[in-house]
PDB file of N, CA and C in Angstrom:
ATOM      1  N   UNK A   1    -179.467 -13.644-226.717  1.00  0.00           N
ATOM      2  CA  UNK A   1    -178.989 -12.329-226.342  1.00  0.00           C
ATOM      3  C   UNK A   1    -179.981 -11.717-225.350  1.00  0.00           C
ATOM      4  N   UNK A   2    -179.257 -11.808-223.857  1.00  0.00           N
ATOM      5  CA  UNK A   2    -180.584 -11.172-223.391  1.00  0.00           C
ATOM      6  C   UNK A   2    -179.971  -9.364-223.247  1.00  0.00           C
ATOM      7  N   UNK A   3    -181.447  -9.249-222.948  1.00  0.00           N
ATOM      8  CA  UNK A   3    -181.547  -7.313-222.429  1.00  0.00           C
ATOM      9  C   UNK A   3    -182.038  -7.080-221.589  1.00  0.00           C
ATOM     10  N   UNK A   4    -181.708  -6.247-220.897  1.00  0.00           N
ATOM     11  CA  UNK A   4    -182.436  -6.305-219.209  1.00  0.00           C
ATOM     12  C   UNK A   4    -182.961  -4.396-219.403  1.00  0.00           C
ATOM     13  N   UNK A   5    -183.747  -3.938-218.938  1.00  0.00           N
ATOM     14  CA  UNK A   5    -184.095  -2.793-218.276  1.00  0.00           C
ATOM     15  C   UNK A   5    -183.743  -1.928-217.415  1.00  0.00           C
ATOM     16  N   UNK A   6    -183.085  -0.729-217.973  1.00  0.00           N
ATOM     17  CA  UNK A   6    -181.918  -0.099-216.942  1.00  0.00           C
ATOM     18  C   UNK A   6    -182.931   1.060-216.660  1.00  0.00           C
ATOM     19  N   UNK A   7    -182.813   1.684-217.422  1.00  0.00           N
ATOM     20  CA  UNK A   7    -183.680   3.079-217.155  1.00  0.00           C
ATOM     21  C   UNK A   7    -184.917   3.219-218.072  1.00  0.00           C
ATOM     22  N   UNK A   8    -185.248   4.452-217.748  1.00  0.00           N
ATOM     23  CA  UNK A   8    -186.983   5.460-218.211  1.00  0.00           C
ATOM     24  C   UNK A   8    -185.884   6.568-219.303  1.00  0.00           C
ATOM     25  N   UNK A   9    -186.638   6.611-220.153  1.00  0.00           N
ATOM     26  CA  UNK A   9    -186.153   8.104-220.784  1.00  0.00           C
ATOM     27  C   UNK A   9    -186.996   8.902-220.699  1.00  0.00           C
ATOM     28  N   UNK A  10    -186.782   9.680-219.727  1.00  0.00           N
ATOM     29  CA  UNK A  10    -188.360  11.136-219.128  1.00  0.00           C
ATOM     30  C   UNK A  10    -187.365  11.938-219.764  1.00  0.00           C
ATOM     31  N   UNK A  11    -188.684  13.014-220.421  1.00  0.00           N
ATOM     32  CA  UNK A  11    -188.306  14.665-220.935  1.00  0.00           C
ATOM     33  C   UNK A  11    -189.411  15.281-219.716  1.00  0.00           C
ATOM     34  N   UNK A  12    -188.531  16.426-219.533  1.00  0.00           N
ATOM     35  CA  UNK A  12    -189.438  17.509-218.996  1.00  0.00           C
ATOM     36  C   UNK A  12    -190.183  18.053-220.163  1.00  0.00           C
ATOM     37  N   UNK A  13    -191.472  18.486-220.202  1.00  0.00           N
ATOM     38  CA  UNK A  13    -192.705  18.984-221.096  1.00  0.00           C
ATOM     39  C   UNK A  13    -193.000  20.166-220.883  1.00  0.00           C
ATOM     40  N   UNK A  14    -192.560  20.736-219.455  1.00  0.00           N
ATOM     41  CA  UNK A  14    -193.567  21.851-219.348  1.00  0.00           C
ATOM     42  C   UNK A  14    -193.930  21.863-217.853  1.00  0.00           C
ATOM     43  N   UNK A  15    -194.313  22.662-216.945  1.00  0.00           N
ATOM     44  CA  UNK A  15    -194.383  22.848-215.593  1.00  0.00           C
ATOM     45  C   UNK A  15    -196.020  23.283-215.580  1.00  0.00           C
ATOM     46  N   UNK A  16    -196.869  23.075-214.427  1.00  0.00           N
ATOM     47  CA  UNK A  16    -198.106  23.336-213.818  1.00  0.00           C
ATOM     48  C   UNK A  16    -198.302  23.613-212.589  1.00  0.00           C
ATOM     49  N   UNK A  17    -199.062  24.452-212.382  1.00  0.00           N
ATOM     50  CA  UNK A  17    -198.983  24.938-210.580  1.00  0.00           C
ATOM     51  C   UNK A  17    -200.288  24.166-209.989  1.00  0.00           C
ATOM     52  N   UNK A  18    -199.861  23.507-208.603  1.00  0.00           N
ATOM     53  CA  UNK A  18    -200.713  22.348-208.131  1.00  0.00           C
ATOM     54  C   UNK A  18    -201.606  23.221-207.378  1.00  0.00           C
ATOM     55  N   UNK A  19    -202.318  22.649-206.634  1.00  0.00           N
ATOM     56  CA  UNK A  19    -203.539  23.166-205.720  1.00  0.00           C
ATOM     57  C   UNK A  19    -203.238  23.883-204.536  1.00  0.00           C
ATOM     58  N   UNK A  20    -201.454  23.481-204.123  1.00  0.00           N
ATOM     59  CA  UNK A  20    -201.240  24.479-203.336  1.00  0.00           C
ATOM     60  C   UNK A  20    -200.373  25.592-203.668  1.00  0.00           C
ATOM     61  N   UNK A  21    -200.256  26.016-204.854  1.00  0.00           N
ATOM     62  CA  UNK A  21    -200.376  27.041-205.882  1.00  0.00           C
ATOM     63  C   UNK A  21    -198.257  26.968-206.288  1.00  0.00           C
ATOM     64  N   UNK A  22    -198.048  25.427-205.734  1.00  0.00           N
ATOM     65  CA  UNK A  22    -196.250  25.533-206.019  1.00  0.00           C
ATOM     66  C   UNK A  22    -196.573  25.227-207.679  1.00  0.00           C
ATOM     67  N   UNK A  23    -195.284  25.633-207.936  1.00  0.00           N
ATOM     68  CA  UNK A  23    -195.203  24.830-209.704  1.00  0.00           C
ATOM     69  C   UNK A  23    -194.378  23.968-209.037  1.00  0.00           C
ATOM     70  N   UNK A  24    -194.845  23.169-210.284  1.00  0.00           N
ATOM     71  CA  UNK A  24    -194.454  21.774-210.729  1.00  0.00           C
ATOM     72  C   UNK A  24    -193.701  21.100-211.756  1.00  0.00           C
ATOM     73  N   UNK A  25    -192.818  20.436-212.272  1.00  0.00           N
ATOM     74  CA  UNK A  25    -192.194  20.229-213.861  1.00  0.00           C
ATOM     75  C   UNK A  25    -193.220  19.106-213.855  1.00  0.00           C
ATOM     76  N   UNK A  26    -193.733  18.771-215.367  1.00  0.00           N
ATOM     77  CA  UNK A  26    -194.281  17.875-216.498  1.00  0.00           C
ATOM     78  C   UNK A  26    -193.746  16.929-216.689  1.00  0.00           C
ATOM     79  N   UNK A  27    -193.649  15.379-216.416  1.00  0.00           N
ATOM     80  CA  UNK A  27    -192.979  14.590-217.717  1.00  0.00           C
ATOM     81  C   UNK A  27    -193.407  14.041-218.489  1.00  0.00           C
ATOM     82  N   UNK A  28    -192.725  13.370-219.029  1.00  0.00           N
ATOM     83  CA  UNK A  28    -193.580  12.185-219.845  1.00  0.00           C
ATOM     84  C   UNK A  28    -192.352  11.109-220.455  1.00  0.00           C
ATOM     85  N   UNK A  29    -192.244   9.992-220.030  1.00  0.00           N
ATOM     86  CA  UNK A  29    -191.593   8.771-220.504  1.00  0.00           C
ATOM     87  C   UNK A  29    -191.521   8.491-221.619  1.00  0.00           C
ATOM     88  N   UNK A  30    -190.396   8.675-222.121  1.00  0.00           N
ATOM     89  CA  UNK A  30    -190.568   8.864-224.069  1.00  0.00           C
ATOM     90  C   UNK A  30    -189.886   7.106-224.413  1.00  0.00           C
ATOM     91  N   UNK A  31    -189.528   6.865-223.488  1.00  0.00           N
ATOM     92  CA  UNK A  31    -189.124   5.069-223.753  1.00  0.00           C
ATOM     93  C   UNK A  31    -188.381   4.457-222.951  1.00  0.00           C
ATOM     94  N   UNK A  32    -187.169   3.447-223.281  1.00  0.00           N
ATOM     95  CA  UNK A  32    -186.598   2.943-222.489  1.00  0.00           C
ATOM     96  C   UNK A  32    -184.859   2.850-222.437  1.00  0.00           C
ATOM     97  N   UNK A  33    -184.209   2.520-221.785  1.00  0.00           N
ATOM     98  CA  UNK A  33    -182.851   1.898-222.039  1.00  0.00           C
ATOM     99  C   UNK A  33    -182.809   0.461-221.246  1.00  0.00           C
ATOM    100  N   UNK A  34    -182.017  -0.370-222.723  1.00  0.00           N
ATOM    101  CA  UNK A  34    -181.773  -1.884-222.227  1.00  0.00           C
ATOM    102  C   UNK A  34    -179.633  -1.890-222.124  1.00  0.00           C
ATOM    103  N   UNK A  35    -179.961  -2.697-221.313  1.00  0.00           N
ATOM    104  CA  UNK A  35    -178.838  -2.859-221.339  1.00  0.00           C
ATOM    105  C   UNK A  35    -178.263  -4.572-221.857  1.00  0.00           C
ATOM    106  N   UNK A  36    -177.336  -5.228-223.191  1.00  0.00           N
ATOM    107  CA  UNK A  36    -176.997  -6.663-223.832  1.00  0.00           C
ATOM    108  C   UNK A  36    -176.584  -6.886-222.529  1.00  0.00           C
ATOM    109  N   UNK A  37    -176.099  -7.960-223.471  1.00  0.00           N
ATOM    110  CA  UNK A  37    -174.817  -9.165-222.322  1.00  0.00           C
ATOM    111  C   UNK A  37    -173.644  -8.829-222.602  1.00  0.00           C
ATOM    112  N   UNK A  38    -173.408  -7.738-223.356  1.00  0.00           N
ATOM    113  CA  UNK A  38    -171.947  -7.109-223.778  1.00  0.00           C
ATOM    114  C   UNK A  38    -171.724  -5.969-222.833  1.00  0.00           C
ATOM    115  N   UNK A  39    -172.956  -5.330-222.357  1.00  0.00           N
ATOM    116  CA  UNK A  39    -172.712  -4.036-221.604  1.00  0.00           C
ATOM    117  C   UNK A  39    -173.232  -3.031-222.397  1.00  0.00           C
ATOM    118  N   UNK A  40    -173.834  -3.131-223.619  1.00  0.00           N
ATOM    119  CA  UNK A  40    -173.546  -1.871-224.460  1.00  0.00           C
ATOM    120  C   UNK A  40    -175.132  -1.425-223.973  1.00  0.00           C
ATOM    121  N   UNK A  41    -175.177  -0.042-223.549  1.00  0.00           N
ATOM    122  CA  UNK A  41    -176.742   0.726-224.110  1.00  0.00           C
ATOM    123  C   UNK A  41    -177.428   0.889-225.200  1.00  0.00           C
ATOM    124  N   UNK A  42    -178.740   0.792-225.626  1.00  0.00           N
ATOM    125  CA  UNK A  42    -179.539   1.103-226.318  1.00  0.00           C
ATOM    126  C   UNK A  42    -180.770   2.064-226.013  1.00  0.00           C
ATOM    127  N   UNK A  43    -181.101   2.599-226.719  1.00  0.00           N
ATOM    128  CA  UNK A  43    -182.416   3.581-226.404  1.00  0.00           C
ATOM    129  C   UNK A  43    -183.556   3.209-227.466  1.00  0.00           C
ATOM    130  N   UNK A  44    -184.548   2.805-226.733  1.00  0.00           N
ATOM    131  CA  UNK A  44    -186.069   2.606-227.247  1.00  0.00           C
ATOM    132  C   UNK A  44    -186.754   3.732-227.214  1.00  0.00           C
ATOM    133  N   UNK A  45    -187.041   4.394-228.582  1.00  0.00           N
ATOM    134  CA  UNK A  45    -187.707   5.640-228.404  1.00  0.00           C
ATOM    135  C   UNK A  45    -189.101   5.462-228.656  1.00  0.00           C
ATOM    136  N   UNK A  46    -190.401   5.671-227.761  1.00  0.00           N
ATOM    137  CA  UNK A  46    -191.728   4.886-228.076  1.00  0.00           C
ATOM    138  C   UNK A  46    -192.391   6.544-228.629  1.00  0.00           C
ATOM    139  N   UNK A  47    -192.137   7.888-227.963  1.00  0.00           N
ATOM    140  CA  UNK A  47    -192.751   8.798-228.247  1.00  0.00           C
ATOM    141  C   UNK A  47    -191.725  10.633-228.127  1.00  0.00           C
ATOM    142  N   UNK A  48    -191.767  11.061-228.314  1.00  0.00           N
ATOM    143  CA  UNK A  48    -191.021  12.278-228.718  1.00  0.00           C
ATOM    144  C   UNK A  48    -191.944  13.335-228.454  1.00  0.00           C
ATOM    145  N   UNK A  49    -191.595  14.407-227.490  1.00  0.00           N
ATOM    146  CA  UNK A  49    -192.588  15.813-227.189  1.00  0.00           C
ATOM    147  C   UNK A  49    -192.542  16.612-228.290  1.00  0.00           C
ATOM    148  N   UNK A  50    -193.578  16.961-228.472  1.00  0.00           N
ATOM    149  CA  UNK A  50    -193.463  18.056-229.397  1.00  0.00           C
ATOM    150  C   UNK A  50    -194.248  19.063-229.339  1.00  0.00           C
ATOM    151  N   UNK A  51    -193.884  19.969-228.253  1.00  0.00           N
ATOM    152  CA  UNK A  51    -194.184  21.379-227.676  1.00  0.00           C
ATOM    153  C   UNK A  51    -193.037  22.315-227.065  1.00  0.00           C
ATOM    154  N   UNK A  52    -193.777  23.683-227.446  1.00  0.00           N
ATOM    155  CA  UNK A  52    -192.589  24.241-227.539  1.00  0.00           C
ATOM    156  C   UNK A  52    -191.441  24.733-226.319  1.00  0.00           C
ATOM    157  N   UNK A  53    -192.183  23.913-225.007  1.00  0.00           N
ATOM    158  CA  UNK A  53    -191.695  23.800-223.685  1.00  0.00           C
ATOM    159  C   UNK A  53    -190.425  22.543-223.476  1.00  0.00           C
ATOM    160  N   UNK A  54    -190.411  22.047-224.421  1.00  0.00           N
ATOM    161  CA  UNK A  54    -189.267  20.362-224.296  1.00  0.00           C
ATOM    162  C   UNK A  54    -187.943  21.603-225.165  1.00  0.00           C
ATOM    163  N   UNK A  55    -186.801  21.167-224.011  1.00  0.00           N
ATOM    164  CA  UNK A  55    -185.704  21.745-224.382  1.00  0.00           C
ATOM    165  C   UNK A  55    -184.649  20.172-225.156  1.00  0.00           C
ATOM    166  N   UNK A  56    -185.618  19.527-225.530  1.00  0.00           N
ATOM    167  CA  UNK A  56    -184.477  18.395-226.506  1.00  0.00           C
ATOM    168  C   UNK A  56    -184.193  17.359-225.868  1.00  0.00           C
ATOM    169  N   UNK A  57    -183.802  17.425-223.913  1.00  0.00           N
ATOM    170  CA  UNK A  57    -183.056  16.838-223.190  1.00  0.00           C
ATOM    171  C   UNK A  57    -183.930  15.972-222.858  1.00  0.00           C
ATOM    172  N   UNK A  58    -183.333  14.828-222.874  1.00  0.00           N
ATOM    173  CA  UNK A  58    -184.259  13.192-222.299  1.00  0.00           C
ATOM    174  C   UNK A  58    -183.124  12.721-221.595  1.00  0.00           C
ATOM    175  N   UNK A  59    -183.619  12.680-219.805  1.00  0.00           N
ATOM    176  CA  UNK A  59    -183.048  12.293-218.699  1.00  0.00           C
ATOM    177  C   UNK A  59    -183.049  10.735-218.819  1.00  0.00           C
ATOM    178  N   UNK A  60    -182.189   9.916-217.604  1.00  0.00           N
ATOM    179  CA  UNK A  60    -182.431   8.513-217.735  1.00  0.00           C
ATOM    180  C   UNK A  60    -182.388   8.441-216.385  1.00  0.00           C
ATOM    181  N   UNK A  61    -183.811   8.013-215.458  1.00  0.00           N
ATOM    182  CA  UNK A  61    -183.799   7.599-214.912  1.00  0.00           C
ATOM    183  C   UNK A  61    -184.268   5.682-214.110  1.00  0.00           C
ATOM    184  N   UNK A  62    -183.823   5.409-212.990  1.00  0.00           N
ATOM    185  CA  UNK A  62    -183.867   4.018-212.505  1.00  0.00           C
ATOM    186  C   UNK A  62    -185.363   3.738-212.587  1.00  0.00           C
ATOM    187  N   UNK A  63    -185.907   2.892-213.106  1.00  0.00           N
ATOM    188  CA  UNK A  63    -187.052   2.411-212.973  1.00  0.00           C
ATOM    189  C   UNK A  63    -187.743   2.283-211.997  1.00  0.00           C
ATOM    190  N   UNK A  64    -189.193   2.618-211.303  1.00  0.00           N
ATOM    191  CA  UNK A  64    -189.526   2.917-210.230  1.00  0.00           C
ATOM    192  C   UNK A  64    -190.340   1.358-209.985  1.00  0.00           C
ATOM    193  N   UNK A  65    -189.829   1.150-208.627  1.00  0.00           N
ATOM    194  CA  UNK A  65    -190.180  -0.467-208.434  1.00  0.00           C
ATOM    195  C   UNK A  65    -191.803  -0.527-208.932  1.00  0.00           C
ATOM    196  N   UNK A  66    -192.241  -1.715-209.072  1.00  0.00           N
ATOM    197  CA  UNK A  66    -193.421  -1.507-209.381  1.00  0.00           C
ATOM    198  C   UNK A  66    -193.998  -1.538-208.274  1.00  0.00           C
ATOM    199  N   UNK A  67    -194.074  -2.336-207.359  1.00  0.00           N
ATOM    200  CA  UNK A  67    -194.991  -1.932-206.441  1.00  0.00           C
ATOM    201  C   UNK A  67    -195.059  -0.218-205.615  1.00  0.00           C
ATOM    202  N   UNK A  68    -193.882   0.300-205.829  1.00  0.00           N
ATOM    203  CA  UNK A  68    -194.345   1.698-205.766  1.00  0.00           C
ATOM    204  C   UNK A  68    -195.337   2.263-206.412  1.00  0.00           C
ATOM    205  N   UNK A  69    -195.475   1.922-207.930  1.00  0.00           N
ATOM    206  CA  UNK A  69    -196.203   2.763-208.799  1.00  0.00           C
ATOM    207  C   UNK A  69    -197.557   2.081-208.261  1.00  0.00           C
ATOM    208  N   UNK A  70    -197.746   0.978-208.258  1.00  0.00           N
ATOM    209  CA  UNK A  70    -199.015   0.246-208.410  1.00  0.00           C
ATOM    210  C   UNK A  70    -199.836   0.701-206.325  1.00  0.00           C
ATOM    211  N   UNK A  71    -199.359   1.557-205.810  1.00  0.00           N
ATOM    212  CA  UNK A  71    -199.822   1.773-204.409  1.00  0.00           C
ATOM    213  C   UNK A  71    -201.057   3.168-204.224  1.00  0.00           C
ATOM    214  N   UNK A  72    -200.885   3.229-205.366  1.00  0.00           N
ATOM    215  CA  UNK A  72    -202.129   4.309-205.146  1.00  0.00           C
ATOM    216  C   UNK A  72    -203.634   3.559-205.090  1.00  0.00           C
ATOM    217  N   UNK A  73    -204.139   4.579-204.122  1.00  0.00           N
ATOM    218  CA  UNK A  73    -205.880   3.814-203.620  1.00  0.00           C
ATOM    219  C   UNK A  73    -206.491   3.516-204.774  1.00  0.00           C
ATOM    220  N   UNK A  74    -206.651   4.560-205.990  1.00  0.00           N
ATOM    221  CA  UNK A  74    -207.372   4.116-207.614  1.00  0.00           C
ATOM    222  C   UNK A  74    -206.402   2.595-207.402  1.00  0.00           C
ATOM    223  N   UNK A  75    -205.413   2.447-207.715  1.00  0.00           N
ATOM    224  CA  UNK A  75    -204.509   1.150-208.199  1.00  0.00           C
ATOM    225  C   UNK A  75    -204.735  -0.238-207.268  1.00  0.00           C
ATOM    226  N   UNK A  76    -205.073   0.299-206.373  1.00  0.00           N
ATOM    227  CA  UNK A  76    -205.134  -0.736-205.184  1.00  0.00           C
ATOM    228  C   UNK A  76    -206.132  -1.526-205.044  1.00  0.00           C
ATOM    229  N   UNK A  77    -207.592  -0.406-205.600  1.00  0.00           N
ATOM    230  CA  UNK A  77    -209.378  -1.047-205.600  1.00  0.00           C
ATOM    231  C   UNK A  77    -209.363  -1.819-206.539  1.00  0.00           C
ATOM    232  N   UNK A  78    -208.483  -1.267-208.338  1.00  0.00           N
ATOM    233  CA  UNK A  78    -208.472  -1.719-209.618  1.00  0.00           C
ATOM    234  C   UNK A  78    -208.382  -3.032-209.906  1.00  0.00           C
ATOM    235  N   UNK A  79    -207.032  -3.295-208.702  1.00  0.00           N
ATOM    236  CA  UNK A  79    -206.694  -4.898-208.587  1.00  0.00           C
ATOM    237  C   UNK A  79    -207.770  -5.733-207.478  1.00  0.00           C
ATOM    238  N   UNK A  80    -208.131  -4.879-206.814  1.00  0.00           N
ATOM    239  CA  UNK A  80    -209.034  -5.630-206.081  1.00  0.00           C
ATOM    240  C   UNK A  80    -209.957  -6.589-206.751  1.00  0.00           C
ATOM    241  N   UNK A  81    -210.472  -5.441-207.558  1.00  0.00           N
ATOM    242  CA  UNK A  81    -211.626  -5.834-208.244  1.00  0.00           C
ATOM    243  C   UNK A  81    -211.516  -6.269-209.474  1.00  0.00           C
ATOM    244  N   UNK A  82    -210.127  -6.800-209.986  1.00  0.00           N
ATOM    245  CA  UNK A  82    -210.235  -7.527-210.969  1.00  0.00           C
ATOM    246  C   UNK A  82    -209.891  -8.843-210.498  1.00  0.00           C
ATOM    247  N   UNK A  83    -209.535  -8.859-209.013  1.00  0.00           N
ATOM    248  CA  UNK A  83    -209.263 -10.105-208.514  1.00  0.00           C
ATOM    249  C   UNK A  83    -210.602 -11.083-208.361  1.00  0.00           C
ATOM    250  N   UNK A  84    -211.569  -9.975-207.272  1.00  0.00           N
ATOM    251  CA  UNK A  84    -212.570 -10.375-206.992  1.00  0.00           C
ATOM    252  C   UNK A  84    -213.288 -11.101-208.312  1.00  0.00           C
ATOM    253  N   UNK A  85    -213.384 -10.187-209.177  1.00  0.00           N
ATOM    254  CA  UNK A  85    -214.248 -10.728-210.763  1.00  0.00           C
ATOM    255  C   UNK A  85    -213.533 -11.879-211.294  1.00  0.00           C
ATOM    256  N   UNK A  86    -212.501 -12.192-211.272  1.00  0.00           N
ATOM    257  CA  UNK A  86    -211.599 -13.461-211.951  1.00  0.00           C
ATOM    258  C   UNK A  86    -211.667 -14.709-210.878  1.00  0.00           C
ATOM    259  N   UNK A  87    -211.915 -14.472-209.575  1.00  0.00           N
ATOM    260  CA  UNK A  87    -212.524 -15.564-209.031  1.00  0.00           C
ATOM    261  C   UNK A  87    -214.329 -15.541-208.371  1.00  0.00           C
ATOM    262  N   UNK A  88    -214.670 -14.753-209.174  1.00  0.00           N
ATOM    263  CA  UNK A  88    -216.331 -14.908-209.700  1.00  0.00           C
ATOM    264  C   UNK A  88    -216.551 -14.081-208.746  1.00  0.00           C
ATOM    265  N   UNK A  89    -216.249 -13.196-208.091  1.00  0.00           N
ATOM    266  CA  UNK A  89    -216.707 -12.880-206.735  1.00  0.00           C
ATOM    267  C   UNK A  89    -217.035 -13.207-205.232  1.00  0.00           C
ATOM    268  N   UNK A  90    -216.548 -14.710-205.188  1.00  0.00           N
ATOM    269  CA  UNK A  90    -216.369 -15.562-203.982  1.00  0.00           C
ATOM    270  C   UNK A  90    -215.375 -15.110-203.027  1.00  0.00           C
ATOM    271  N   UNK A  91    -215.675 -14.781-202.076  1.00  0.00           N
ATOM    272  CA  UNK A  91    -214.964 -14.200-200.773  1.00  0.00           C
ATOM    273  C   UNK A  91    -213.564 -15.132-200.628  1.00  0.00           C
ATOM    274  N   UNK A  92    -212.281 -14.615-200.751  1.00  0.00           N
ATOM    275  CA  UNK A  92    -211.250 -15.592-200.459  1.00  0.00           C
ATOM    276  C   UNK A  92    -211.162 -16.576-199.463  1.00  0.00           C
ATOM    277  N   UNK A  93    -210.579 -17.490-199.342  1.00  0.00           N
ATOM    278  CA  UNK A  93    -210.619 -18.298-198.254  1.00  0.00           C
ATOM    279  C   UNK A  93    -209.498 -17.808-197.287  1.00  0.00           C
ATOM    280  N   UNK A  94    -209.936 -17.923-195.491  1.00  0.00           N
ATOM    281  CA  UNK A  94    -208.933 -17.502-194.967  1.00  0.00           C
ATOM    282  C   UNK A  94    -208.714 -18.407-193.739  1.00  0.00           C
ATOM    283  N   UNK A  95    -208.082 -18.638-193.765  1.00  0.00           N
ATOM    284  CA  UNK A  95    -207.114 -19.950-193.015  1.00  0.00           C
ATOM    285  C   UNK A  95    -207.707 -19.695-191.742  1.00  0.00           C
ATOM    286  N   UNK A  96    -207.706 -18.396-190.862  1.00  0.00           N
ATOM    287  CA  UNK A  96    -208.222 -18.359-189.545  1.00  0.00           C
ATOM    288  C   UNK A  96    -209.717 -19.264-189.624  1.00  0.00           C
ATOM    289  N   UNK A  97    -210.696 -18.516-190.499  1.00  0.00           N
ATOM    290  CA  UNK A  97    -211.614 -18.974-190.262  1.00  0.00           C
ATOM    291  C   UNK A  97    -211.785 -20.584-190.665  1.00  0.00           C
ATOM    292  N   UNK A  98    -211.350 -21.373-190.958  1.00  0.00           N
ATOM    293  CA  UNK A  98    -211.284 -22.857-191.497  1.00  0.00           C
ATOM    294  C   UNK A  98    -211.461 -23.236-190.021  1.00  0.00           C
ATOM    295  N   UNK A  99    -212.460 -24.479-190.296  1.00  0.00           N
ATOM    296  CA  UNK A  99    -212.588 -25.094-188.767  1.00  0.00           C
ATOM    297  C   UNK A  99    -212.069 -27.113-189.255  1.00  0.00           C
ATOM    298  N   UNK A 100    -211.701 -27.079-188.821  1.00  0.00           N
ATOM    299  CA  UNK A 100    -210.302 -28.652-188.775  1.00  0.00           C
ATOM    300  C   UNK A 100    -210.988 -29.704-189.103  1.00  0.00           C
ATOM    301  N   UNK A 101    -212.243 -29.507-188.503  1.00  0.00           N
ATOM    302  CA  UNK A 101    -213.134 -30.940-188.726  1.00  0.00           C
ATOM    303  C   UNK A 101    -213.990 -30.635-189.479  1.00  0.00           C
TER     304      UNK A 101
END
């Protein structure tokens, strides 16, 4: 039986005003929806708000590709440098510089 990954279940939490003094809405990903091989939905509930700003409602949205999420500069060095450390720190090899003989 497989299940595939349709959506996010985000609640709004609560709003914050950013640095250039707009507000903002809160979320937070309370789990998932799979979708069988029958078609039918399910909801994975991993966490539930509980403040007095959550009006109940849990949206479903499309999953955000990953390489979107994973493009921020923190995200970008993170992998760097777990790359670098998992091949000991040896400079990759790069095809330009290879000399034939």
């Amino acid at each position: 039986m497989a299940t595939i990954k349709k959506y996010d279940a985000v609640a709004t939490v609560g709003e914050y005003t950013d640095r250039n003094g707009e507000k903002k809405k809160r979320y937070m990903t309370c789990g998932i929806v799979f979708e069988n091989d029958k078609g039918q939905l399910s909801l994975k509930l991993d966490a539930l708000p509980r403040n007095k700003d959550w009006s109940g409602f849990i949206s479903f949205y499309e999953p955000k590709d990953k390489q979107t999420s994973d493009s921020t500069p923190a995200t970008r060095a993170s992998t760097a440098h777990n790359t670098a450390k998992a091949n000991a720190y040896q400079p990759e090899p790069n095809e330009e510089d290879d000399i034939p003989f």
